[in-house]
C-alpha atoms as a PDB file:
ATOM      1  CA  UNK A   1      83.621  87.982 151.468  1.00  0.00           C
ATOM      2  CA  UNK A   2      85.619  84.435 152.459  1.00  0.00           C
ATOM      3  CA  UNK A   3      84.434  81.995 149.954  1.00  0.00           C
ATOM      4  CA  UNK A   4      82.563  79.111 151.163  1.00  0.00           C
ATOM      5  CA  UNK A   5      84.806  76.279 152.196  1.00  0.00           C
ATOM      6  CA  UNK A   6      84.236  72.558 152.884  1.00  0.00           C
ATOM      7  CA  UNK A   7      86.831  69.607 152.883  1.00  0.00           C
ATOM      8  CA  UNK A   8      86.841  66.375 151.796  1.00  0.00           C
ATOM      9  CA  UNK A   9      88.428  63.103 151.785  1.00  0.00           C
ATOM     10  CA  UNK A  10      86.431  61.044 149.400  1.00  0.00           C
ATOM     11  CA  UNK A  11      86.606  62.313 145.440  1.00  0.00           C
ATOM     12  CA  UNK A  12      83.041  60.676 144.790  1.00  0.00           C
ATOM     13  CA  UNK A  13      81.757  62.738 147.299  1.00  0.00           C
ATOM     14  CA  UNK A  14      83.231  66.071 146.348  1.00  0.00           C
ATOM     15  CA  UNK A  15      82.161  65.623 142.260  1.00  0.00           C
ATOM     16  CA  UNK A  16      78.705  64.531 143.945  1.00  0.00           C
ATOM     17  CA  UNK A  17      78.893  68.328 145.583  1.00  0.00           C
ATOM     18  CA  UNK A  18      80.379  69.695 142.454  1.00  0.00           C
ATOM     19  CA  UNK A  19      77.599  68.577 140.555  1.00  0.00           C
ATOM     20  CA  UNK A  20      74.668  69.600 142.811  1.00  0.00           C
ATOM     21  CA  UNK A  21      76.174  73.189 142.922  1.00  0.00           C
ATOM     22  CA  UNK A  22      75.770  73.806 139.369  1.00  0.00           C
ATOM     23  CA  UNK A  23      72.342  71.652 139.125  1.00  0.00           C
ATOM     24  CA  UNK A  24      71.627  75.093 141.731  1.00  0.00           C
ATOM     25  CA  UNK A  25      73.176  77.849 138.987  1.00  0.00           C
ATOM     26  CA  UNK A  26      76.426  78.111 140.925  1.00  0.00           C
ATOM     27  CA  UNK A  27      78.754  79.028 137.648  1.00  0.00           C
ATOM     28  CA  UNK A  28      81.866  77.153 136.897  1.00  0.00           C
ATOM     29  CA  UNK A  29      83.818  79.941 137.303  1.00  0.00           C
ATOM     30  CA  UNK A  30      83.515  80.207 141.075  1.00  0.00           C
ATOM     31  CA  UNK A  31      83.787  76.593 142.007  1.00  0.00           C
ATOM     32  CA  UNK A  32      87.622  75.919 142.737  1.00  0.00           C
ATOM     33  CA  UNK A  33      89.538  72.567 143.998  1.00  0.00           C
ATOM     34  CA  UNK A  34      92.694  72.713 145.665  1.00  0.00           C
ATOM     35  CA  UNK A  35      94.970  69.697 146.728  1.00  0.00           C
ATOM     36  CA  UNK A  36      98.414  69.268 147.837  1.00  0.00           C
ATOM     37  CA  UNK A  37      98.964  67.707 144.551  1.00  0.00           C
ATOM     38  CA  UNK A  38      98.954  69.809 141.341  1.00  0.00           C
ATOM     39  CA  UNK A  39      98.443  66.894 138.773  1.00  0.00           C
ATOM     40  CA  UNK A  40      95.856  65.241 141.470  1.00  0.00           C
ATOM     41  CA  UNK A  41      93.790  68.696 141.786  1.00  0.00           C
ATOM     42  CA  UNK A  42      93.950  69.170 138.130  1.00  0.00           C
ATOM     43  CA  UNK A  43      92.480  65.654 137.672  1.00  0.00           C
ATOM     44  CA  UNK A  44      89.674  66.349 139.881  1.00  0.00           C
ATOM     45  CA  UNK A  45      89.287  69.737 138.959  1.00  0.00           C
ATOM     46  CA  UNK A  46      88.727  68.352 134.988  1.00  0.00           C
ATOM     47  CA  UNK A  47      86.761  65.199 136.646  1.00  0.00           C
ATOM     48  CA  UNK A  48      84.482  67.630 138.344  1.00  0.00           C
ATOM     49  CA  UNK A  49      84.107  70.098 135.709  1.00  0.00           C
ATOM     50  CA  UNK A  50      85.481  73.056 138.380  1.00  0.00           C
ATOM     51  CA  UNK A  51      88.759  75.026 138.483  1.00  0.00           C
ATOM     52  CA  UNK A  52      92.392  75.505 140.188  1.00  0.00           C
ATOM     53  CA  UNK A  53      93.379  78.297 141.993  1.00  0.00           C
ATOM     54  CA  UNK A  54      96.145  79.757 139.058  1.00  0.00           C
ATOM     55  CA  UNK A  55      97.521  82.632 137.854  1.00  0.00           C
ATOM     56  CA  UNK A  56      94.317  84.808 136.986  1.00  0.00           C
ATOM     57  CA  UNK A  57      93.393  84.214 140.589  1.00  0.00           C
ATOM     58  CA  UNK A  58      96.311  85.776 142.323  1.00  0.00           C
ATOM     59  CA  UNK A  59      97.769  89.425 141.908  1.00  0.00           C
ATOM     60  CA  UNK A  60     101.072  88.440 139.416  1.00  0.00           C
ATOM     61  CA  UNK A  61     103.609  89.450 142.157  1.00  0.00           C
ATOM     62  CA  UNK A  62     102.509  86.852 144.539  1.00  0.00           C
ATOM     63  CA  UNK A  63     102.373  84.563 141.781  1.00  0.00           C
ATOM     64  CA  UNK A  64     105.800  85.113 140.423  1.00  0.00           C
ATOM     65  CA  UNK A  65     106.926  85.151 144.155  1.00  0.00           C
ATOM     66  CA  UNK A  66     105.242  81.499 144.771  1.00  0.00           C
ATOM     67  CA  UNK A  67     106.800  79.896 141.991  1.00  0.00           C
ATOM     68  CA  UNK A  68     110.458  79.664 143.855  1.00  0.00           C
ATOM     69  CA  UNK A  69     108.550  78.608 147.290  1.00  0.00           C
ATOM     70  CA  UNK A  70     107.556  75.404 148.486  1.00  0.00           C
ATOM     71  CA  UNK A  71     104.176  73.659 147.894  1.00  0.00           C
ATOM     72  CA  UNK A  72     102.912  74.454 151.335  1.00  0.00           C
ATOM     73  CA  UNK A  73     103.984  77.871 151.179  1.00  0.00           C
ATOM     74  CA  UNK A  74     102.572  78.137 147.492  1.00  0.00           C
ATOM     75  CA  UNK A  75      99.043  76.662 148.982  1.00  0.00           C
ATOM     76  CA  UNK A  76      99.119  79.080 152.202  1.00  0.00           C
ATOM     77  CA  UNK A  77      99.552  82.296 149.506  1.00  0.00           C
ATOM     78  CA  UNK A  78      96.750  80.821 146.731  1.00  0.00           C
ATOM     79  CA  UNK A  79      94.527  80.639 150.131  1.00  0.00           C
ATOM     80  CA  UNK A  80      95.322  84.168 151.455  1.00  0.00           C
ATOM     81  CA  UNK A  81      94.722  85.739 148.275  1.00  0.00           C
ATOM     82  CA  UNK A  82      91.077  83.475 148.523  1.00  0.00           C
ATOM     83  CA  UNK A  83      90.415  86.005 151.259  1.00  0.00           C
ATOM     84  CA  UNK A  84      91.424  83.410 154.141  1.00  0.00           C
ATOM     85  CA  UNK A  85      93.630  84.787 157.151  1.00  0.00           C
ATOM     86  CA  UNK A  86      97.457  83.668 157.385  1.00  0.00           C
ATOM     87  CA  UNK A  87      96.126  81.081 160.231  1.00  0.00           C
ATOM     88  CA  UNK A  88      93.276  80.035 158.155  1.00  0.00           C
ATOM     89  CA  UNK A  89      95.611  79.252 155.415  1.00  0.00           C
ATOM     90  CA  UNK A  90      97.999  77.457 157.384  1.00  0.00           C
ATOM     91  CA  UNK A  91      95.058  74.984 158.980  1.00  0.00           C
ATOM     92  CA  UNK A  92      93.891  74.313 155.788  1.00  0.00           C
ATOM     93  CA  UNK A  93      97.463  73.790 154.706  1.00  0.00           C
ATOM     94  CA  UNK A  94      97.946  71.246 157.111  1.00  0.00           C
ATOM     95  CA  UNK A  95      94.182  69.532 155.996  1.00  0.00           C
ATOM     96  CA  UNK A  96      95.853  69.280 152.612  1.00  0.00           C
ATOM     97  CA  UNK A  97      98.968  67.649 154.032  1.00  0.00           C
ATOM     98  CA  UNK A  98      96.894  65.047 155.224  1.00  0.00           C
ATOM     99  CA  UNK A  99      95.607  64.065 151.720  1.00  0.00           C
ATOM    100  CA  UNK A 100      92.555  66.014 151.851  1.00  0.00           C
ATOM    101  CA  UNK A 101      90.835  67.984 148.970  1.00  0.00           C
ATOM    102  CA  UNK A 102      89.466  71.209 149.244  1.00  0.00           C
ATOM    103  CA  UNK A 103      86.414  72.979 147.624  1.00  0.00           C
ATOM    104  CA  UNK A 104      85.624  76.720 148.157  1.00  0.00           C
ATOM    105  CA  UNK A 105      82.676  78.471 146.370  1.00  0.00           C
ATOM    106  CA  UNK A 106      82.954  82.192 145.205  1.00  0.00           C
ATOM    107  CA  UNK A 107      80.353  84.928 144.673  1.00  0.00           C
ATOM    108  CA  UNK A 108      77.429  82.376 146.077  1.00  0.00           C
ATOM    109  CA  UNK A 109      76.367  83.053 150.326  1.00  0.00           C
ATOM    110  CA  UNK A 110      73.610  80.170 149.366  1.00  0.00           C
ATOM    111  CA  UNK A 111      75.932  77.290 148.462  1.00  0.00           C
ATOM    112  CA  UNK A 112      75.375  75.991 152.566  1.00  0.00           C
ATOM    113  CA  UNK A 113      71.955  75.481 151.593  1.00  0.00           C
ATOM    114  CA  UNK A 114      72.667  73.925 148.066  1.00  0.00           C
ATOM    115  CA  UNK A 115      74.660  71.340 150.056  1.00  0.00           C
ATOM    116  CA  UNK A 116      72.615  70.082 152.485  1.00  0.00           C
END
């Protein structure tokens, strides 16, 4: 199952989310942030009390593999191995390009509903 995914551009906004999905039970350890920025997602990732996509995430071949490729092709692989298609990955990519933040929700097919 694709985890849930929903961008943003505003950081107030996304902790806002952050913090309603675990007011709902959604555990830390599915909530993930991803930006084009590794020190920027970290931030928010700390800020918002969720996690980065790292090494426990992905199988340790494609991690070893991503760390002599470029950041877009490092943030294409960490959103394959999320379960998202090549294509998928590479709109989302391009999102991220564009300064925008991502937030995808494991193990959780209510979180729509938390977020309303």
């Amino acid at each position: 199952m694709k985890p849930f995914i929903r961008e943003y551009v505003n950081e107030e906004q996304l902790k806002t989310d952050v913090n309603k999905l675990q007011a709902k039970g959604v555990n830390k350890d599915d909530i993930y942030i991803l930006t084009h920025d590794d020190e920027r997602t970290g931030r928010l990732a700390d800020g918002a009390d969720a996690n980065t996509i790292g090494m426990k995430e992905m199988d340790f071949s494609s991690a070893v593999g991503n760390m002599f490729n470029s950041q877009g092709d490092e943030l294409r692989t960490k959103l394959q191995e999320m379960g998202f298609s090549e294509a998928e990955a590479e709109n989302y990519e391009e999102e991220l390009d564009d300064g925008k933040i991502l937030l995808m929700v494991t193990n959780d097919d209510q979180v729509n509903n938390y977020l309303m």
